[in-house]
N, C-alpha and C. Protein backbone atom coordinates (compact mmCIF):
# COMPACT_ATOMS: atom_id res chain seq x y z
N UNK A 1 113.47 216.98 151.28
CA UNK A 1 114.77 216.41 151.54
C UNK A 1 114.84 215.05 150.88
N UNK A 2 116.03 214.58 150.52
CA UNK A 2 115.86 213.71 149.54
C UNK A 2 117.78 212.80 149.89
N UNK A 3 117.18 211.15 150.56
CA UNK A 3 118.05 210.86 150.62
C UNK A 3 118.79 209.69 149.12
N UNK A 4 119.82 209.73 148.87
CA UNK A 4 120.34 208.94 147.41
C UNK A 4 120.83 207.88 148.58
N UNK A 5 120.51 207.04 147.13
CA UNK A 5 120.77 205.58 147.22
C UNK A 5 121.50 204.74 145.91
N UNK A 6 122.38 203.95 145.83
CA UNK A 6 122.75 203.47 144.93
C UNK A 6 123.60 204.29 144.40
N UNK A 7 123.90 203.98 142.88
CA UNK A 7 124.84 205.03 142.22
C UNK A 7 124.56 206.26 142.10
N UNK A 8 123.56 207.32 142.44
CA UNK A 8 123.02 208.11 142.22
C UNK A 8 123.46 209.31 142.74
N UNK A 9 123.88 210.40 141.86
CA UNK A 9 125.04 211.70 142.36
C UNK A 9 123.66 213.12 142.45
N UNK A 10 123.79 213.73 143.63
CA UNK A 10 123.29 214.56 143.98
C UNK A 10 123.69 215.92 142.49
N UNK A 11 122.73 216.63 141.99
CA UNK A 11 123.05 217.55 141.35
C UNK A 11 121.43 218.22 140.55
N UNK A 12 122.04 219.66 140.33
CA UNK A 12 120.83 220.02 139.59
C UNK A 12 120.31 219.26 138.80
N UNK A 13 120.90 218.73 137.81
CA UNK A 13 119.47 217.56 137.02
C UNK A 13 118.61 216.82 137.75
N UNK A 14 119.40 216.09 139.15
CA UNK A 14 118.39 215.07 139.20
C UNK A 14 117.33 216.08 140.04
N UNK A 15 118.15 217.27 141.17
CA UNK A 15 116.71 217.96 141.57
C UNK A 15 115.54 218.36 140.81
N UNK A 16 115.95 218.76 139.58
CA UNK A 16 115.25 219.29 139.02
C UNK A 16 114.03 218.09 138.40
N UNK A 17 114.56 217.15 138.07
CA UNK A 17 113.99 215.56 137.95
C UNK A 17 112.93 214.98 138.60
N UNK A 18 113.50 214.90 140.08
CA UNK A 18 113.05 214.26 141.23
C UNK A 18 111.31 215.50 141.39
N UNK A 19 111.87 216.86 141.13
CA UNK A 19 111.06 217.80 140.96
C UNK A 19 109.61 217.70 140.48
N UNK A 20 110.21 217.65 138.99
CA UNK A 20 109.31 217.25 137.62
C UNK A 20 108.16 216.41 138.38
N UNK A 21 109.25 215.02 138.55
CA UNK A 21 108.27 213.74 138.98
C UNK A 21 107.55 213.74 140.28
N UNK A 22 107.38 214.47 140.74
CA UNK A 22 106.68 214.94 142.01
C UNK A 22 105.54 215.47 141.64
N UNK A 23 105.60 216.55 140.81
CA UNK A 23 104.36 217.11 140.24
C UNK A 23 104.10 216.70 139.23
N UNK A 24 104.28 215.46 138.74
CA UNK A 24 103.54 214.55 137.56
C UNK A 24 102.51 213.68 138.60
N UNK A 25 103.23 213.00 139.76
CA UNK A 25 102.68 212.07 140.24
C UNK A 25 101.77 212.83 141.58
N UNK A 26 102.11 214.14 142.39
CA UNK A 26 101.12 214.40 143.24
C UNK A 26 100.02 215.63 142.82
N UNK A 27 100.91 216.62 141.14
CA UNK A 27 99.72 217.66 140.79
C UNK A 27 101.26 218.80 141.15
N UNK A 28 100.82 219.81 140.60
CA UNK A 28 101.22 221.16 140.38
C UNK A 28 101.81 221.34 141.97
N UNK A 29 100.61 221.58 142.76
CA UNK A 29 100.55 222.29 144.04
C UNK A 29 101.69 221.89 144.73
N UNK A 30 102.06 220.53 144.59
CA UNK A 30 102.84 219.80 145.60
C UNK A 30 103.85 219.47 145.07
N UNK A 31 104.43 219.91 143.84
CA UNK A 31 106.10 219.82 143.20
C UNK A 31 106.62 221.28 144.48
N UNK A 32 107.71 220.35 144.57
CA UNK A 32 108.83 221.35 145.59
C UNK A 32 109.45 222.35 144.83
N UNK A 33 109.48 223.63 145.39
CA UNK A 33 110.11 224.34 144.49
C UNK A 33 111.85 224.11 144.80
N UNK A 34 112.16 223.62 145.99
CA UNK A 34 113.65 222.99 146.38
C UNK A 34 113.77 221.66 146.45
N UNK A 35 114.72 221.05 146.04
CA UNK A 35 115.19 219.90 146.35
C UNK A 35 116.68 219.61 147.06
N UNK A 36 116.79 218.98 148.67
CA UNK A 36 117.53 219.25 149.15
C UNK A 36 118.47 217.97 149.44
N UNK A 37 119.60 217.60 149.18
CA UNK A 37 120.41 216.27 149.64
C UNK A 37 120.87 216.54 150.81
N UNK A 38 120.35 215.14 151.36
CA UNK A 38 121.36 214.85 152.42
C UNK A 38 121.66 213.64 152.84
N UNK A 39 122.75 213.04 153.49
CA UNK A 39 122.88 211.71 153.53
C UNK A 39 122.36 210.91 154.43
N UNK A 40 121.31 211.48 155.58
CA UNK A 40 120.17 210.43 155.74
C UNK A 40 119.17 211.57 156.87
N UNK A 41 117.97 211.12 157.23
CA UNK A 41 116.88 211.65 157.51
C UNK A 41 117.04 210.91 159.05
N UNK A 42 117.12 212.57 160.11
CA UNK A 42 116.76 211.85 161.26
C UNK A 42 115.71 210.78 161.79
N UNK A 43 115.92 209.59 162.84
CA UNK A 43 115.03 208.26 162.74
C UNK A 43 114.83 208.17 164.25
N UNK A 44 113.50 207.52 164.35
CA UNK A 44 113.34 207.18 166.05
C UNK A 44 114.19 206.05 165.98
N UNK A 45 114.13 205.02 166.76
CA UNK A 45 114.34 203.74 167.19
C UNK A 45 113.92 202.42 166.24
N UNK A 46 112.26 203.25 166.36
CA UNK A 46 111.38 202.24 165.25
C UNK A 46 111.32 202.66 164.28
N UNK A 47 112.44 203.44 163.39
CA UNK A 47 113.11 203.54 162.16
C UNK A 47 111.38 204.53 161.60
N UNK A 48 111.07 205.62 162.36
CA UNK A 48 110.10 206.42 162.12
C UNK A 48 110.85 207.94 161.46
N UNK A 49 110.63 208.48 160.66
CA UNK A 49 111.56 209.73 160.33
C UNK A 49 110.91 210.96 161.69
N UNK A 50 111.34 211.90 162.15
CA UNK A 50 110.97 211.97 163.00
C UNK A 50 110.95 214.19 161.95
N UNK A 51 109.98 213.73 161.31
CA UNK A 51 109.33 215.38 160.90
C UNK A 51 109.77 216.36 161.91
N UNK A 52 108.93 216.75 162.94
CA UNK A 52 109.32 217.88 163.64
C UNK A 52 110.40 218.26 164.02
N UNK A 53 111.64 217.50 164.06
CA UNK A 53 112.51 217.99 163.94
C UNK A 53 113.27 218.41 162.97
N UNK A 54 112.74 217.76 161.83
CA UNK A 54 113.42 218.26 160.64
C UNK A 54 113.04 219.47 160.48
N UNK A 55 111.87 219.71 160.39
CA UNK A 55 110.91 221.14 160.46
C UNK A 55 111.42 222.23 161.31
N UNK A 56 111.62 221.90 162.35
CA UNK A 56 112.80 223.05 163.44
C UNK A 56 113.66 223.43 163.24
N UNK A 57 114.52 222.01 163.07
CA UNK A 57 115.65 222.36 162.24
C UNK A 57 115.99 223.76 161.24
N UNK A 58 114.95 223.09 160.28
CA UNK A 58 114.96 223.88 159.02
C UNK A 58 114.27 225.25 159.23
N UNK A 59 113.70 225.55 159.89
CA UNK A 59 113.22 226.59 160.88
C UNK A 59 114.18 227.92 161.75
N UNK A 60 115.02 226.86 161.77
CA UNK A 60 116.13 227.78 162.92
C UNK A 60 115.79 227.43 164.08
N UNK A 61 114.64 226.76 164.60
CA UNK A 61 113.75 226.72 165.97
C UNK A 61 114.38 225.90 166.79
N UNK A 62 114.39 225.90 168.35
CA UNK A 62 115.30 225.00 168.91
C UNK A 62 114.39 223.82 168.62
N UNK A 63 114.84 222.52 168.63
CA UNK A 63 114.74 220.94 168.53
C UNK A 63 113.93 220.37 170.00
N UNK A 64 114.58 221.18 170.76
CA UNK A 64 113.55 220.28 172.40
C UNK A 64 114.36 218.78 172.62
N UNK A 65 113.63 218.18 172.72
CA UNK A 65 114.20 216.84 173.36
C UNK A 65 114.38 215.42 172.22
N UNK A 66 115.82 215.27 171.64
CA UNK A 66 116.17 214.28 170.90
C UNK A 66 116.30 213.06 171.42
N UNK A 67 116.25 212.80 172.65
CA UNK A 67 116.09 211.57 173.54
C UNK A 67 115.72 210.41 172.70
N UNK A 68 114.83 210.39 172.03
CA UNK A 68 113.93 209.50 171.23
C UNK A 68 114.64 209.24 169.80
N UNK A 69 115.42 209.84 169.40
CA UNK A 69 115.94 210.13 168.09
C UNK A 69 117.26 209.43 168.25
N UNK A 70 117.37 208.14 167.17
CA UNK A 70 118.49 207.18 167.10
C UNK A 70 119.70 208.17 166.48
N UNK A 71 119.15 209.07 165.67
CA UNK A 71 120.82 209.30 164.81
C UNK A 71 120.37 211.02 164.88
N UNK A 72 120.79 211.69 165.93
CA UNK A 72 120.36 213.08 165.65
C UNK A 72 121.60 214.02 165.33
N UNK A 73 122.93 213.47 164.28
CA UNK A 73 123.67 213.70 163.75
C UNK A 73 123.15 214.14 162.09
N UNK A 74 122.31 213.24 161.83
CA UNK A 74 121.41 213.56 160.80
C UNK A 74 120.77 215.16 160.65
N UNK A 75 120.34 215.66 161.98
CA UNK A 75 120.00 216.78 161.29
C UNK A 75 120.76 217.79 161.65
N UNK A 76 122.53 218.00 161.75
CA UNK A 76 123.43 218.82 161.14
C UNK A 76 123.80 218.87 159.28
N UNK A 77 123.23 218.04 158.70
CA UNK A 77 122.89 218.62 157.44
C UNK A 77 121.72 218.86 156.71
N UNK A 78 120.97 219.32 157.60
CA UNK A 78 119.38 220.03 157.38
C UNK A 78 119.96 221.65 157.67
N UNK A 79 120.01 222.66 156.68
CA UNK A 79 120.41 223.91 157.11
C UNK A 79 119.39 224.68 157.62
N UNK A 80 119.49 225.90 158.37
CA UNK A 80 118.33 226.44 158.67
C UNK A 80 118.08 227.55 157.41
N UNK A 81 117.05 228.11 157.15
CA UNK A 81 116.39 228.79 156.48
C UNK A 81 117.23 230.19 156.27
């Protein structure tokens, strides 16, 4: 998942880009075969991204308890699988 910043327009080039440079800088294994926009990444409090829910999310799986989670509006544009 991949949030833009600045002038920067969501589209196949730059996924494909953002892609590339993933597996230049972490190796083959770990270029994403998707690249996904969205306009921001669910956050605790202490501005922590909060993974497992993104992961559920994207899962279809229920979420459990967002209590902890400052902006859990964020992950209505995480689609499920």
């Amino acid at each position: 998942f991949v949030v833009l910043k600045g002038d920067y327009r969501a589209g196949g080039a730059l996924a494909a880009e953002l892609s590339e440079k993933v597996g230049e800088i972490l190796g083959k294994t770990l270029r994403p075969e998707k690249v996904i926009f969205v306009p921001a990444l669910p956050k605790t409090r202490s501005a922590k991204i909060v993974r497992g829910a993104i992961k559920k999310r994207y899962l279809g799986k229920p979420l459990g308890d967002l209590s902890s989670v400052e902006n859990p509006d964020a992950l209505e544009a995480i689609r499920p699988l």
